[in-house]
PDB file of N, CA and C in Angstrom:
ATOM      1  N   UNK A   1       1.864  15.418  10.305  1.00  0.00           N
ATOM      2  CA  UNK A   1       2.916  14.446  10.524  1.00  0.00           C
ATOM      3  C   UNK A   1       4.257  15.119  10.294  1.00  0.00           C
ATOM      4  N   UNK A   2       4.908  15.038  10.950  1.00  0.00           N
ATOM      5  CA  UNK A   2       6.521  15.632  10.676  1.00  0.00           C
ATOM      6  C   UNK A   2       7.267  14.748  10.063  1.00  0.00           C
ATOM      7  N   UNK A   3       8.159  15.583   8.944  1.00  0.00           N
ATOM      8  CA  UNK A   3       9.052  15.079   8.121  1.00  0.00           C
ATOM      9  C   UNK A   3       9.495  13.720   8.116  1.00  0.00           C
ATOM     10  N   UNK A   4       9.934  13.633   9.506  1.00  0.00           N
ATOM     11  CA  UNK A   4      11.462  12.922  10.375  1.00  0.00           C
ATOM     12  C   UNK A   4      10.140  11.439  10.428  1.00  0.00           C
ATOM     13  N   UNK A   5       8.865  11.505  10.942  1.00  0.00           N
ATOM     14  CA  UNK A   5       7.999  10.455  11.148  1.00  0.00           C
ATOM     15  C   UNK A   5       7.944   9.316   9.904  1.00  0.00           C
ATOM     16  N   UNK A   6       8.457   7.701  10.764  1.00  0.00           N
ATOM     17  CA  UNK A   6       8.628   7.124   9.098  1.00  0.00           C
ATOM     18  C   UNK A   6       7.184   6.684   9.162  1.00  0.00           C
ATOM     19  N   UNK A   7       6.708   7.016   7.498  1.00  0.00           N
ATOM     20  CA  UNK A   7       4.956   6.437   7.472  1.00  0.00           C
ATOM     21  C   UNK A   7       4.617   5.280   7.592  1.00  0.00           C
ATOM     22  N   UNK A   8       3.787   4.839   8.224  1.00  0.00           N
ATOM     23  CA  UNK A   8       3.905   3.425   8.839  1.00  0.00           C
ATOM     24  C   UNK A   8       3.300   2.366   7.560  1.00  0.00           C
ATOM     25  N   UNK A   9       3.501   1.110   7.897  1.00  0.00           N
ATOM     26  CA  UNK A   9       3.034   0.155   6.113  1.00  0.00           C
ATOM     27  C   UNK A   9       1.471   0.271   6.543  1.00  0.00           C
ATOM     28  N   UNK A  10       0.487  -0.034   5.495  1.00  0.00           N
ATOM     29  CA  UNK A  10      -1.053   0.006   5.612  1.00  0.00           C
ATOM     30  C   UNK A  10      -1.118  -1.846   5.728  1.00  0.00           C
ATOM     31  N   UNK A  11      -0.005  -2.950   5.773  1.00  0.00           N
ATOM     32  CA  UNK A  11      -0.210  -3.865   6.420  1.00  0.00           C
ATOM     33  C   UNK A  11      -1.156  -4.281   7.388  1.00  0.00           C
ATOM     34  N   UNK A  12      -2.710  -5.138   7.286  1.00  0.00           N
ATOM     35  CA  UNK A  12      -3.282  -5.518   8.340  1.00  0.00           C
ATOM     36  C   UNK A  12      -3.201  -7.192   8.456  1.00  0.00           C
ATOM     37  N   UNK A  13      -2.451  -7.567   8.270  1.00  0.00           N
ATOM     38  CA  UNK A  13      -2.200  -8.917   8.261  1.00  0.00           C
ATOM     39  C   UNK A  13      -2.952  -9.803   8.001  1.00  0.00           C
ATOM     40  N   UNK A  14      -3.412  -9.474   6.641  1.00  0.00           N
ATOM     41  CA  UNK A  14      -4.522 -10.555   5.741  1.00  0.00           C
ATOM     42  C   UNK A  14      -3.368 -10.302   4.430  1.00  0.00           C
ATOM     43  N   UNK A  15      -2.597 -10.956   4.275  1.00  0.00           N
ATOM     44  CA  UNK A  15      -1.583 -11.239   3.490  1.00  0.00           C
ATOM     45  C   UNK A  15      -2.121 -12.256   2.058  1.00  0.00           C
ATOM     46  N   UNK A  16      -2.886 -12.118   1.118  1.00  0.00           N
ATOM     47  CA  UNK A  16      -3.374 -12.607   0.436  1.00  0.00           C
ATOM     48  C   UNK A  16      -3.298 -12.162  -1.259  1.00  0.00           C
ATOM     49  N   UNK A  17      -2.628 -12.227  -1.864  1.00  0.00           N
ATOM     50  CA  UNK A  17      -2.550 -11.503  -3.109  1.00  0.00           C
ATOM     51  C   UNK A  17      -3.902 -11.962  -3.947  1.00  0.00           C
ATOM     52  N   UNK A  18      -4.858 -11.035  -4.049  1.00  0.00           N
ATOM     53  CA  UNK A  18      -5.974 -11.320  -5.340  1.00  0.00           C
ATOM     54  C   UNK A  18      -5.658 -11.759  -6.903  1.00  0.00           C
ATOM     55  N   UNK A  19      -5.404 -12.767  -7.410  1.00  0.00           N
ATOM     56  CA  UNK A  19      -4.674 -12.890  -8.717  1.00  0.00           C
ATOM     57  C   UNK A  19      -5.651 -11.758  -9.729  1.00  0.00           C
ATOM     58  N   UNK A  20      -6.648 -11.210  -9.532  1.00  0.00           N
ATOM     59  CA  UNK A  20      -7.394 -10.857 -10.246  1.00  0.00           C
ATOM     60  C   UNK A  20      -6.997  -9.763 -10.892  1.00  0.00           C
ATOM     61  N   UNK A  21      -6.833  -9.204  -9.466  1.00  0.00           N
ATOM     62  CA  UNK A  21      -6.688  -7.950  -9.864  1.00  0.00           C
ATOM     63  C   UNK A  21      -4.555  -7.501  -9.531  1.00  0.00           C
ATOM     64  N   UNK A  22      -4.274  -8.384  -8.890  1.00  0.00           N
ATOM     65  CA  UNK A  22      -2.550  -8.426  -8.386  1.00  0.00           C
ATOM     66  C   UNK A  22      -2.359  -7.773  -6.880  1.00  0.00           C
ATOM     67  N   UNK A  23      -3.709  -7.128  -6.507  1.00  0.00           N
ATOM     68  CA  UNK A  23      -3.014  -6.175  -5.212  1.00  0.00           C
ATOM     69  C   UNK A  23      -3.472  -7.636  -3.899  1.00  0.00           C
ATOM     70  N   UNK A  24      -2.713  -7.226  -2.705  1.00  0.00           N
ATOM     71  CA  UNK A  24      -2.951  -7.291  -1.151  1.00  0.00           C
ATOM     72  C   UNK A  24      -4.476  -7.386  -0.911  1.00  0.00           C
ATOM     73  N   UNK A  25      -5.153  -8.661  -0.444  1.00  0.00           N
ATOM     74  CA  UNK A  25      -6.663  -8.238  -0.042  1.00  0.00           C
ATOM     75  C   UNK A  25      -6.739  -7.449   1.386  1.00  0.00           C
ATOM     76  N   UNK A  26      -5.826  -7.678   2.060  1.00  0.00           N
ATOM     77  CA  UNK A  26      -5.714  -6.834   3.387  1.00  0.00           C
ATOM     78  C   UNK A  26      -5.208  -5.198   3.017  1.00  0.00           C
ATOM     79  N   UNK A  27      -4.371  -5.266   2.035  1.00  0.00           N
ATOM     80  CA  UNK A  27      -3.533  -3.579   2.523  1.00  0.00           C
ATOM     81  C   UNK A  27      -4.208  -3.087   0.703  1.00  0.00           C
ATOM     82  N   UNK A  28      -4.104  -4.289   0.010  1.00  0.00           N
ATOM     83  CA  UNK A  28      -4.281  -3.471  -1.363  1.00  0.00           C
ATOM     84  C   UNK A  28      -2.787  -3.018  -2.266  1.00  0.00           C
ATOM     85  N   UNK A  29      -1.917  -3.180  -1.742  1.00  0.00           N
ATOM     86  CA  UNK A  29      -0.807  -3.043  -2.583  1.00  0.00           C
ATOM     87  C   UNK A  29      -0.410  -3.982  -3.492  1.00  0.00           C
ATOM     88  N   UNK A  30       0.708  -3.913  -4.403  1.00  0.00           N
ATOM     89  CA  UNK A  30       1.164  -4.737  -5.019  1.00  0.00           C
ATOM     90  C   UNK A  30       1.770  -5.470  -4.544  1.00  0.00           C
ATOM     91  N   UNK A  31       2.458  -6.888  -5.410  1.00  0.00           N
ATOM     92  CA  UNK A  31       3.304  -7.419  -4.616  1.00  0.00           C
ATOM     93  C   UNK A  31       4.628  -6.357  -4.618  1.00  0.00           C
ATOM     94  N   UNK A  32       5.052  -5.797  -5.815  1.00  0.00           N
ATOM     95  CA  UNK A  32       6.572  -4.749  -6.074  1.00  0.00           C
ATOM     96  C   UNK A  32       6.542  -3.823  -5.330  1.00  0.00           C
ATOM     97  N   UNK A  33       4.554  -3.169  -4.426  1.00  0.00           N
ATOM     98  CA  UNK A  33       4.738  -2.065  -3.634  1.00  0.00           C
ATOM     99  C   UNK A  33       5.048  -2.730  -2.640  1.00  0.00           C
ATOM    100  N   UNK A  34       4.577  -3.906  -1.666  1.00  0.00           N
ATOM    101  CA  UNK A  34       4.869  -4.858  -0.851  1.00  0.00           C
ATOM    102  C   UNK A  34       6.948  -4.780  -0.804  1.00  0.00           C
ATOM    103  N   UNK A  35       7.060  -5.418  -1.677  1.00  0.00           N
ATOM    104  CA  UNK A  35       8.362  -5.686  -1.770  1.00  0.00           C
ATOM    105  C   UNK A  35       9.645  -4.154  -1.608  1.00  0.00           C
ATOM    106  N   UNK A  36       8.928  -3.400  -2.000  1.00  0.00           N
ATOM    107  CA  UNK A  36       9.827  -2.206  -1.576  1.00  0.00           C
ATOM    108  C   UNK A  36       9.484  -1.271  -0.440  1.00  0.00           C
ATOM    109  N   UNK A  37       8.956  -1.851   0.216  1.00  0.00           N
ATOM    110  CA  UNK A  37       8.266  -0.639   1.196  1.00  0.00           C
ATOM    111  C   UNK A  37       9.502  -0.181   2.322  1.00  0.00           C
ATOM    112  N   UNK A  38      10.277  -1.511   2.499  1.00  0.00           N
ATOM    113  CA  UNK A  38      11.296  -1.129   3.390  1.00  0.00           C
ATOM    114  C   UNK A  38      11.981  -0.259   2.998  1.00  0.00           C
ATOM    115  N   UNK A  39      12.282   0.135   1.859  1.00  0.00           N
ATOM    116  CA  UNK A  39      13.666   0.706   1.478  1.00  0.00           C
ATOM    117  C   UNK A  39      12.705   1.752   1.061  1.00  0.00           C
ATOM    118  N   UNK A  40      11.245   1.780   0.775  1.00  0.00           N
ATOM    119  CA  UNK A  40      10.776   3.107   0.008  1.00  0.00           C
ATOM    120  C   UNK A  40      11.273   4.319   1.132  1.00  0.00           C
ATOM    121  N   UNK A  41      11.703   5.562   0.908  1.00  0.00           N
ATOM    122  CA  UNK A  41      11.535   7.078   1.289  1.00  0.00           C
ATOM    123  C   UNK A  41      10.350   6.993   1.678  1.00  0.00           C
ATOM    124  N   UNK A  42       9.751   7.892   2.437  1.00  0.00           N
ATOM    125  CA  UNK A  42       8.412   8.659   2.710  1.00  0.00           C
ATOM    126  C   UNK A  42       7.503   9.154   1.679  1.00  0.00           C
ATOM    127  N   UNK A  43       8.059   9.915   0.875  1.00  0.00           N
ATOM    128  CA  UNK A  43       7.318  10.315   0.075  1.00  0.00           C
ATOM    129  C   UNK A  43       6.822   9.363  -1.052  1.00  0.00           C
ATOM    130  N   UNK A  44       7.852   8.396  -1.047  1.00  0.00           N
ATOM    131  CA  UNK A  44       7.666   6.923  -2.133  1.00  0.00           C
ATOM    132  C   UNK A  44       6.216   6.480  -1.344  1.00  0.00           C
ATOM    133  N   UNK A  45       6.769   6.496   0.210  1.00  0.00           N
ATOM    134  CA  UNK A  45       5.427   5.643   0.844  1.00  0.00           C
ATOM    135  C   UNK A  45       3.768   6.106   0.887  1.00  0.00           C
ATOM    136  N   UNK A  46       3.950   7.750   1.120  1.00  0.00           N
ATOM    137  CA  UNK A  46       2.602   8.224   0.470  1.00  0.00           C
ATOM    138  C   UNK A  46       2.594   8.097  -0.848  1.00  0.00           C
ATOM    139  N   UNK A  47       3.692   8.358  -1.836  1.00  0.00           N
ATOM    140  CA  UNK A  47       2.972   7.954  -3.119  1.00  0.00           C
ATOM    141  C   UNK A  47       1.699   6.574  -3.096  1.00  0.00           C
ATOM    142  N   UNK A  48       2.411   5.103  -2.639  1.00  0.00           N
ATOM    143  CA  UNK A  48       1.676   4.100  -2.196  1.00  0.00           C
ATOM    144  C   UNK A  48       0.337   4.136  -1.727  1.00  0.00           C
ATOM    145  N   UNK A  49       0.206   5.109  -0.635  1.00  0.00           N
ATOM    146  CA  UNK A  49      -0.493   5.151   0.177  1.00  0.00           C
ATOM    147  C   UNK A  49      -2.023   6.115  -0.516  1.00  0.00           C
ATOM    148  N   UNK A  50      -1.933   6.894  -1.723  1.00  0.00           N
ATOM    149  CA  UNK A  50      -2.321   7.794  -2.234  1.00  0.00           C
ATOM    150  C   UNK A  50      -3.262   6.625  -3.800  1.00  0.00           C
ATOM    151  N   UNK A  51      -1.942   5.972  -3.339  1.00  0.00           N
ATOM    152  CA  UNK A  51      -2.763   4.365  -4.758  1.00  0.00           C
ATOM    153  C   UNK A  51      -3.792   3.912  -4.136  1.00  0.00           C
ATOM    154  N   UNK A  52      -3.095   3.702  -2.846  1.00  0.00           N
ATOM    155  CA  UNK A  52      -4.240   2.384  -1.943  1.00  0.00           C
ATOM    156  C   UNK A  52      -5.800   3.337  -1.935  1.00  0.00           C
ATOM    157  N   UNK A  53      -5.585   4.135  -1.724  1.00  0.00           N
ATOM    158  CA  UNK A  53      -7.227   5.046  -1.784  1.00  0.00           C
ATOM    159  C   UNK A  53      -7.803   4.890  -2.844  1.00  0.00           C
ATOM    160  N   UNK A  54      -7.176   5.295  -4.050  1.00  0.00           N
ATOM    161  CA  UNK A  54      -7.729   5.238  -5.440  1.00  0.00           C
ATOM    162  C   UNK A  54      -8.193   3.732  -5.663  1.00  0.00           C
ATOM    163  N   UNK A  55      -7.499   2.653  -5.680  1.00  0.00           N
ATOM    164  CA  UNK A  55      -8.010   0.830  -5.593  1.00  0.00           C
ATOM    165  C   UNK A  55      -8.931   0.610  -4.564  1.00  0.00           C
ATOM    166  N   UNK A  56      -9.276   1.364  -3.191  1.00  0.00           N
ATOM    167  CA  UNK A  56     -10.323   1.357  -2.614  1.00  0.00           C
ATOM    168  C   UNK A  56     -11.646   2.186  -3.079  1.00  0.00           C
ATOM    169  N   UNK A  57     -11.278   2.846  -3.573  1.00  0.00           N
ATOM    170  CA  UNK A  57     -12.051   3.740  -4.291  1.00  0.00           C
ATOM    171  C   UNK A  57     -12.912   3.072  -5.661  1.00  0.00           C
ATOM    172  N   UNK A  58     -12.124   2.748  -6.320  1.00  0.00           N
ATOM    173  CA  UNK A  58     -12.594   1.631  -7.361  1.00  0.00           C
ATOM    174  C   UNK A  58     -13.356   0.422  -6.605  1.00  0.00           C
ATOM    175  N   UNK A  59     -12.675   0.108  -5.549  1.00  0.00           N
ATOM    176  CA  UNK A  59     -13.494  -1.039  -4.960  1.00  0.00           C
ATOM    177  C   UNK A  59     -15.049  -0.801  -4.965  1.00  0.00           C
ATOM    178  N   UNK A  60     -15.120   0.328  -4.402  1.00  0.00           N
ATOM    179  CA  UNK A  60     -16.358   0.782  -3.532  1.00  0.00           C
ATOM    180  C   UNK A  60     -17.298   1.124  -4.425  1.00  0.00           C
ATOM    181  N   UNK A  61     -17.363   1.405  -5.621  1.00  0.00           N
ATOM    182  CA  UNK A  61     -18.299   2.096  -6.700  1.00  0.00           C
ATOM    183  C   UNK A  61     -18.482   0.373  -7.901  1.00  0.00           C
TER     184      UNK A  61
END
């Protein structure tokens, strides 16, 4: 992916916050990662994106 490419949101439009656990049942984020994604940098956004694996990851085991 090149620099300049903005990373796209992991948004699938199941907009549902789990109280359980606090994340997105569709994307898995928070609501505060939700809420900043516009303004996050790139590298903010893979940070995000690097969570969402790890909470899927937990999901799955």
């Amino acid at each position: 992916m090149c620099s300049q490419e903005v990373v796209p949101s992991p948004c699938i439009g199941i907009c549902q916050i789990d109280e359980a656990v606090g994340w997105c049942a569709g994307c898995l984020r928070t609501r505060s990662e939700i809420g900043a994604w516009l303004a996050a940098s790139n590298d903010e956004r893979r940070a995000i994106l690097t969570e969402i694996e790890r909470r899927r990851e937990l999901l799955q085991s």
